[in-house]
Every structure is written in structure tokens, then in C-alpha cells.
PDB file of N, CA and C in Angstrom:
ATOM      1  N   UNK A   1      -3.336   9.493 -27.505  1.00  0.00           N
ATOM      2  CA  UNK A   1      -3.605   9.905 -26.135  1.00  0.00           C
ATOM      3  C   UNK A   1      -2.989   8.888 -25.183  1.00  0.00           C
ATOM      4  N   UNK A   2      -2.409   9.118 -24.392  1.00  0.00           N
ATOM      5  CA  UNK A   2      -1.650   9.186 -22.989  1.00  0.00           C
ATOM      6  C   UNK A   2      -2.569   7.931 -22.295  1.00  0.00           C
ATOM      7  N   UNK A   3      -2.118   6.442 -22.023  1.00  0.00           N
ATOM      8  CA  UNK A   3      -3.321   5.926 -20.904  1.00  0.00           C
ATOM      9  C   UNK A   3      -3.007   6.271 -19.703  1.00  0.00           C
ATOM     10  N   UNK A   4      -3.634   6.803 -18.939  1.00  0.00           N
ATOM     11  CA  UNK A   4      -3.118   7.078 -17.307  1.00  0.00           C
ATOM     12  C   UNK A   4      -2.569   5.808 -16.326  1.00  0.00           C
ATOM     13  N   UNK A   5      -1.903   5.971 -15.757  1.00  0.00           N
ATOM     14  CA  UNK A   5      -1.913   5.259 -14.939  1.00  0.00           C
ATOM     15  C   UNK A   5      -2.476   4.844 -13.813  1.00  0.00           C
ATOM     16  N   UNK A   6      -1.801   3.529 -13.342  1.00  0.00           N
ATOM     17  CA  UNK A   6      -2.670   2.684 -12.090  1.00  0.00           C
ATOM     18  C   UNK A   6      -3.263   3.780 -10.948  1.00  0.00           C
ATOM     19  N   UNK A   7      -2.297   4.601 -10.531  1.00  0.00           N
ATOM     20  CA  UNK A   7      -2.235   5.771  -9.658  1.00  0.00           C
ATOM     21  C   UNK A   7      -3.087   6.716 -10.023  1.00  0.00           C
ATOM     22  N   UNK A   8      -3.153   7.255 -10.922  1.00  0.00           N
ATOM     23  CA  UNK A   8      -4.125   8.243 -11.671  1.00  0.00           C
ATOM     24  C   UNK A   8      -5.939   8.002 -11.729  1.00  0.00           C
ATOM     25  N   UNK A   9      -5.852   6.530 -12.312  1.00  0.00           N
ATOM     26  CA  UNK A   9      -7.071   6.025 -12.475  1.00  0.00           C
ATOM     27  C   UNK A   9      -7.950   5.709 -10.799  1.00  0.00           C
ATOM     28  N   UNK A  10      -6.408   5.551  -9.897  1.00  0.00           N
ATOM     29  CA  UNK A  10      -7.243   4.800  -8.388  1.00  0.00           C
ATOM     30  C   UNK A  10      -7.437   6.521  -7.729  1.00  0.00           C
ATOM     31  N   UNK A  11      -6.593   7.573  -7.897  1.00  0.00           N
ATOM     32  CA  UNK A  11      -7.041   9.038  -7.612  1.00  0.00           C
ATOM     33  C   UNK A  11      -8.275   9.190  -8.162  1.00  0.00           C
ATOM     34  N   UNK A  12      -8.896   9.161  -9.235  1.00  0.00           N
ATOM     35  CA  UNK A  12      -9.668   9.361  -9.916  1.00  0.00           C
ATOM     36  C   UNK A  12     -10.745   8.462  -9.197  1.00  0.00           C
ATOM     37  N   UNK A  13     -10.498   7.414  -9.041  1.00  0.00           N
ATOM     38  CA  UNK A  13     -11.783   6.437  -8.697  1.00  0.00           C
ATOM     39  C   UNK A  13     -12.196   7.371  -7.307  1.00  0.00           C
ATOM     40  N   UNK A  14     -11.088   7.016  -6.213  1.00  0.00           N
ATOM     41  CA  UNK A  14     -11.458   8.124  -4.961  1.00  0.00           C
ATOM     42  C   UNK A  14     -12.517   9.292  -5.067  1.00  0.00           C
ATOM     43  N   UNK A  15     -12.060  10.162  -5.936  1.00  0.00           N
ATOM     44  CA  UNK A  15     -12.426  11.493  -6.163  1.00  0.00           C
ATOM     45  C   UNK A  15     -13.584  11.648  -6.815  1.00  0.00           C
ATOM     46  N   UNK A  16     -14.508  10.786  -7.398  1.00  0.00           N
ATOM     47  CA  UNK A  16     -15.748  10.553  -8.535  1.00  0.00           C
ATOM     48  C   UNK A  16     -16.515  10.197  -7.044  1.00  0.00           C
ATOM     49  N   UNK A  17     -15.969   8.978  -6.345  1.00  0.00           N
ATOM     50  CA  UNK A  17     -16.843   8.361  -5.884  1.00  0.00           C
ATOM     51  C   UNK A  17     -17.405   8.455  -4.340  1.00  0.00           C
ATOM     52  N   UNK A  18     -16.103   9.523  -4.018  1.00  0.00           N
ATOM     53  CA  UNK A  18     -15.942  10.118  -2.958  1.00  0.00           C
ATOM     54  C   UNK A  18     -15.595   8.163  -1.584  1.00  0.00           C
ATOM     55  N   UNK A  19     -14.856   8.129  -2.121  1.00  0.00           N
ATOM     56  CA  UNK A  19     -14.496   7.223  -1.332  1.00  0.00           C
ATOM     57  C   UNK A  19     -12.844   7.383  -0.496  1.00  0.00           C
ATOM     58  N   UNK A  20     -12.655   8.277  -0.081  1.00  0.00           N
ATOM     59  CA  UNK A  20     -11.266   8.778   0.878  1.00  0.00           C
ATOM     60  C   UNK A  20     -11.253   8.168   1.720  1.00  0.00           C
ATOM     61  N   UNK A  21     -11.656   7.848   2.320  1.00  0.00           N
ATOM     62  CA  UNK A  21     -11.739   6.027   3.528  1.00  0.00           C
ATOM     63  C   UNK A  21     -11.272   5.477   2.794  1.00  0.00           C
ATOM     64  N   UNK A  22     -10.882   4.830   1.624  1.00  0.00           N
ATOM     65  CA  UNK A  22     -10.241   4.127   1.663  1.00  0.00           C
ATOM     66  C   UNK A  22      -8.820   4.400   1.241  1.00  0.00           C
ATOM     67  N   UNK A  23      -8.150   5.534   1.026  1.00  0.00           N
ATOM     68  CA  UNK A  23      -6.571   5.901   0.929  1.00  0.00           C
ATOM     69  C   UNK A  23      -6.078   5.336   2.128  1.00  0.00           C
ATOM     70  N   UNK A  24      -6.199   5.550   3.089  1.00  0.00           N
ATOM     71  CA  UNK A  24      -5.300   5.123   4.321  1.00  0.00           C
ATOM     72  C   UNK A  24      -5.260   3.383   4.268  1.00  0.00           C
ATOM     73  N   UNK A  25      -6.077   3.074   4.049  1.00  0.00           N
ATOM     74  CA  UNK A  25      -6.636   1.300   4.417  1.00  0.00           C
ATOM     75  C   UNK A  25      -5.500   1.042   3.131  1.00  0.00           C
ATOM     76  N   UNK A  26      -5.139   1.628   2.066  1.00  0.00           N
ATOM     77  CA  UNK A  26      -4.794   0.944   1.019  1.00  0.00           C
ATOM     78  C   UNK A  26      -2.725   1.552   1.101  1.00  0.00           C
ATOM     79  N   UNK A  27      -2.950   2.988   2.104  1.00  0.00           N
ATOM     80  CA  UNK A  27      -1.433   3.246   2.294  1.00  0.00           C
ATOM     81  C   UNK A  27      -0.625   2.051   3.578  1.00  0.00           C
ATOM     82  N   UNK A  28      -1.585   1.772   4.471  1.00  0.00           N
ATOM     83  CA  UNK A  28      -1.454   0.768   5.095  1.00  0.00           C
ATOM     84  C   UNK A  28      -0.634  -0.781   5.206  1.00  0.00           C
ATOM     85  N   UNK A  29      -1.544  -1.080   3.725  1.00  0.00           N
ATOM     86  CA  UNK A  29      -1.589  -2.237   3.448  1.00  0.00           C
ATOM     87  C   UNK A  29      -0.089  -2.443   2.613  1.00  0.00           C
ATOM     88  N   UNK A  30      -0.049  -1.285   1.605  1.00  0.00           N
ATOM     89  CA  UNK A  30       1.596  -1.484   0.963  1.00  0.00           C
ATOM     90  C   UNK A  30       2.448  -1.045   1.826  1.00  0.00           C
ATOM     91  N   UNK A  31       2.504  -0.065   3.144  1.00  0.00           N
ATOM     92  CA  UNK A  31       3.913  -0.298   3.785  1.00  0.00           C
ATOM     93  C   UNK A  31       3.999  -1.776   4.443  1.00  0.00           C
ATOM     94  N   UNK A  32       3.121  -2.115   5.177  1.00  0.00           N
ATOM     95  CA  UNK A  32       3.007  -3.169   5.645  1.00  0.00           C
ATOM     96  C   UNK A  32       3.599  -4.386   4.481  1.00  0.00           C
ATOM     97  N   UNK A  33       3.134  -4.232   3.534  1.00  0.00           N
ATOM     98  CA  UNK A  33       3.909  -5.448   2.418  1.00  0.00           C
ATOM     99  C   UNK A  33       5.418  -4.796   2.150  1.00  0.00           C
ATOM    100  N   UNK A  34       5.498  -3.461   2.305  1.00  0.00           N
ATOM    101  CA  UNK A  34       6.789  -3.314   1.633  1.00  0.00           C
ATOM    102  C   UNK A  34       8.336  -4.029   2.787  1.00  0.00           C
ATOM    103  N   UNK A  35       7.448  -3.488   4.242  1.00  0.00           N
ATOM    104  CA  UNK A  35       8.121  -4.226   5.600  1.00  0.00           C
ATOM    105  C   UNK A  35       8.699  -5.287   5.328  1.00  0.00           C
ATOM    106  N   UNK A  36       6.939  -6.434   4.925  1.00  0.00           N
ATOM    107  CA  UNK A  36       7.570  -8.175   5.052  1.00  0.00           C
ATOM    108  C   UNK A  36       8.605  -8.078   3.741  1.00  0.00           C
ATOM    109  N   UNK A  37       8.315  -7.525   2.582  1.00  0.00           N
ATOM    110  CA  UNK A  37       9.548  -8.118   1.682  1.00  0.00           C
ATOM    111  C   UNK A  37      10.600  -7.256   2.004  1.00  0.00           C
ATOM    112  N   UNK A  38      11.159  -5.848   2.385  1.00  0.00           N
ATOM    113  CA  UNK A  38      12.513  -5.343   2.689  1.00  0.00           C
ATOM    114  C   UNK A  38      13.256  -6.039   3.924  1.00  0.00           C
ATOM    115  N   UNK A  39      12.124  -6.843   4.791  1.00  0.00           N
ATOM    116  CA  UNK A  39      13.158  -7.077   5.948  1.00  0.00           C
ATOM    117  C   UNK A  39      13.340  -8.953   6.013  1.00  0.00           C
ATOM    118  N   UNK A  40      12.392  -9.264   4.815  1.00  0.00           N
ATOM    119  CA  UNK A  40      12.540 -10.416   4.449  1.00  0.00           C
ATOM    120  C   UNK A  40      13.637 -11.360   4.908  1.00  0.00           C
ATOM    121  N   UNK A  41      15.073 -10.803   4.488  1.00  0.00           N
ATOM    122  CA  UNK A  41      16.050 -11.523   4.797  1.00  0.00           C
ATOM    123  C   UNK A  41      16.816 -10.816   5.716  1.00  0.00           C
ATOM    124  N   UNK A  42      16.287 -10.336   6.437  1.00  0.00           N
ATOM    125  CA  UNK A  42      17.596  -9.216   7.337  1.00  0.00           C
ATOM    126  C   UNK A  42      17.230  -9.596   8.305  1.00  0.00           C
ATOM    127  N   UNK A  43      18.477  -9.475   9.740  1.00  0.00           N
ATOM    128  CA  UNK A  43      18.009 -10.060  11.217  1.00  0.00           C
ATOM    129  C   UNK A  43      16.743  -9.317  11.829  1.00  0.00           C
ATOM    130  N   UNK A  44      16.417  -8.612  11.126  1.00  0.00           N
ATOM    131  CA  UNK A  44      15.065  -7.772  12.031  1.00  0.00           C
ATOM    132  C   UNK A  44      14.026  -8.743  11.499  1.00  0.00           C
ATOM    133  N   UNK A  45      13.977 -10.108  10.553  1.00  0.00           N
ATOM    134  CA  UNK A  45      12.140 -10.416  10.281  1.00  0.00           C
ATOM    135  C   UNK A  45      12.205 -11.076  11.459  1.00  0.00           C
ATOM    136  N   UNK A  46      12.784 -11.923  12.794  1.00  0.00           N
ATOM    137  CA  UNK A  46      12.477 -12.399  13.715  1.00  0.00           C
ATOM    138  C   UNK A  46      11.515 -11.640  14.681  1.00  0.00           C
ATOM    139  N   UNK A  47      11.502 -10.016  14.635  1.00  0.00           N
ATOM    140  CA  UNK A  47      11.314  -9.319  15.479  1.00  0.00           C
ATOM    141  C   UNK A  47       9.649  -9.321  14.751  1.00  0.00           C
ATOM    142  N   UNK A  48      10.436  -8.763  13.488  1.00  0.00           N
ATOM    143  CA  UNK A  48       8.765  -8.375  12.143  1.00  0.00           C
ATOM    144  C   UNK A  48       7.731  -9.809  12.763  1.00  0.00           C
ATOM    145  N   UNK A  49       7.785 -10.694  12.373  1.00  0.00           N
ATOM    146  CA  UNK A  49       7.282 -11.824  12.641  1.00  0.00           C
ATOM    147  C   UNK A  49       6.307 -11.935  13.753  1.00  0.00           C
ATOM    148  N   UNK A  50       7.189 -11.341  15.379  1.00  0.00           N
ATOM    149  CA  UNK A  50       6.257 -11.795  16.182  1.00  0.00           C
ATOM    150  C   UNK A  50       5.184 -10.733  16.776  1.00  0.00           C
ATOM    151  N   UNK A  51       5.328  -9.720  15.600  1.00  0.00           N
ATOM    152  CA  UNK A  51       3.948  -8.722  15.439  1.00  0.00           C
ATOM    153  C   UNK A  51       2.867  -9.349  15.579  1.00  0.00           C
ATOM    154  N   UNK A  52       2.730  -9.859  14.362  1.00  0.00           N
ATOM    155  CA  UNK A  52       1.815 -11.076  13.898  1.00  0.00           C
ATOM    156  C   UNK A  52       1.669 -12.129  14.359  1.00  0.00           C
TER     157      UNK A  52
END
């Protein structure tokens, strides 16, 4: 048998526990990380930066 994955198991956790508040908080959080590391080295982190 098949182990599910990370994705599967965190759908699953949602859906048992009825916790859908937290999908957004957690889609959030990885664009936001995917931002700091894609623009990491490119002339836009000066801009990224003074978000924060």
C-alpha cells in the first residue's frame, strides 16, 4: 500500500478536523517564502525587503 503524501495527509487532517481556517494562513505563508527565495538574488529583493 501506497503512503500518501505530505499534501494528502495535511487535506485529510483539514477535512477530519474541520479546520479550513487554516488553508489560507498556510497558502500565505509558502508564497510569501517562495517570494523571499525567488527574488532572493534579483534587483527586486531591495523593493521585497522594505515590505518588512
Amino acid at each position: 500500500m501506497a503512503k500518501p503524501s505530505v499534501w494528502a495527509e495535511f487535506w485529510d487532517f483539514l477535512k477530519v478536523r474541520k479546520k479550513f481556517w487554516l488553508a489560507p494562513i498556510i497558502l500565505l505563508l509558502l508564497l510569501l517564502g517562495a517570494l523571499i527565495v525567488f527574488t532572493e538574488g534579483s534587483a527586486l529583493a531591495p523593493f521585497i525587503y522594505t515590505l518588512f
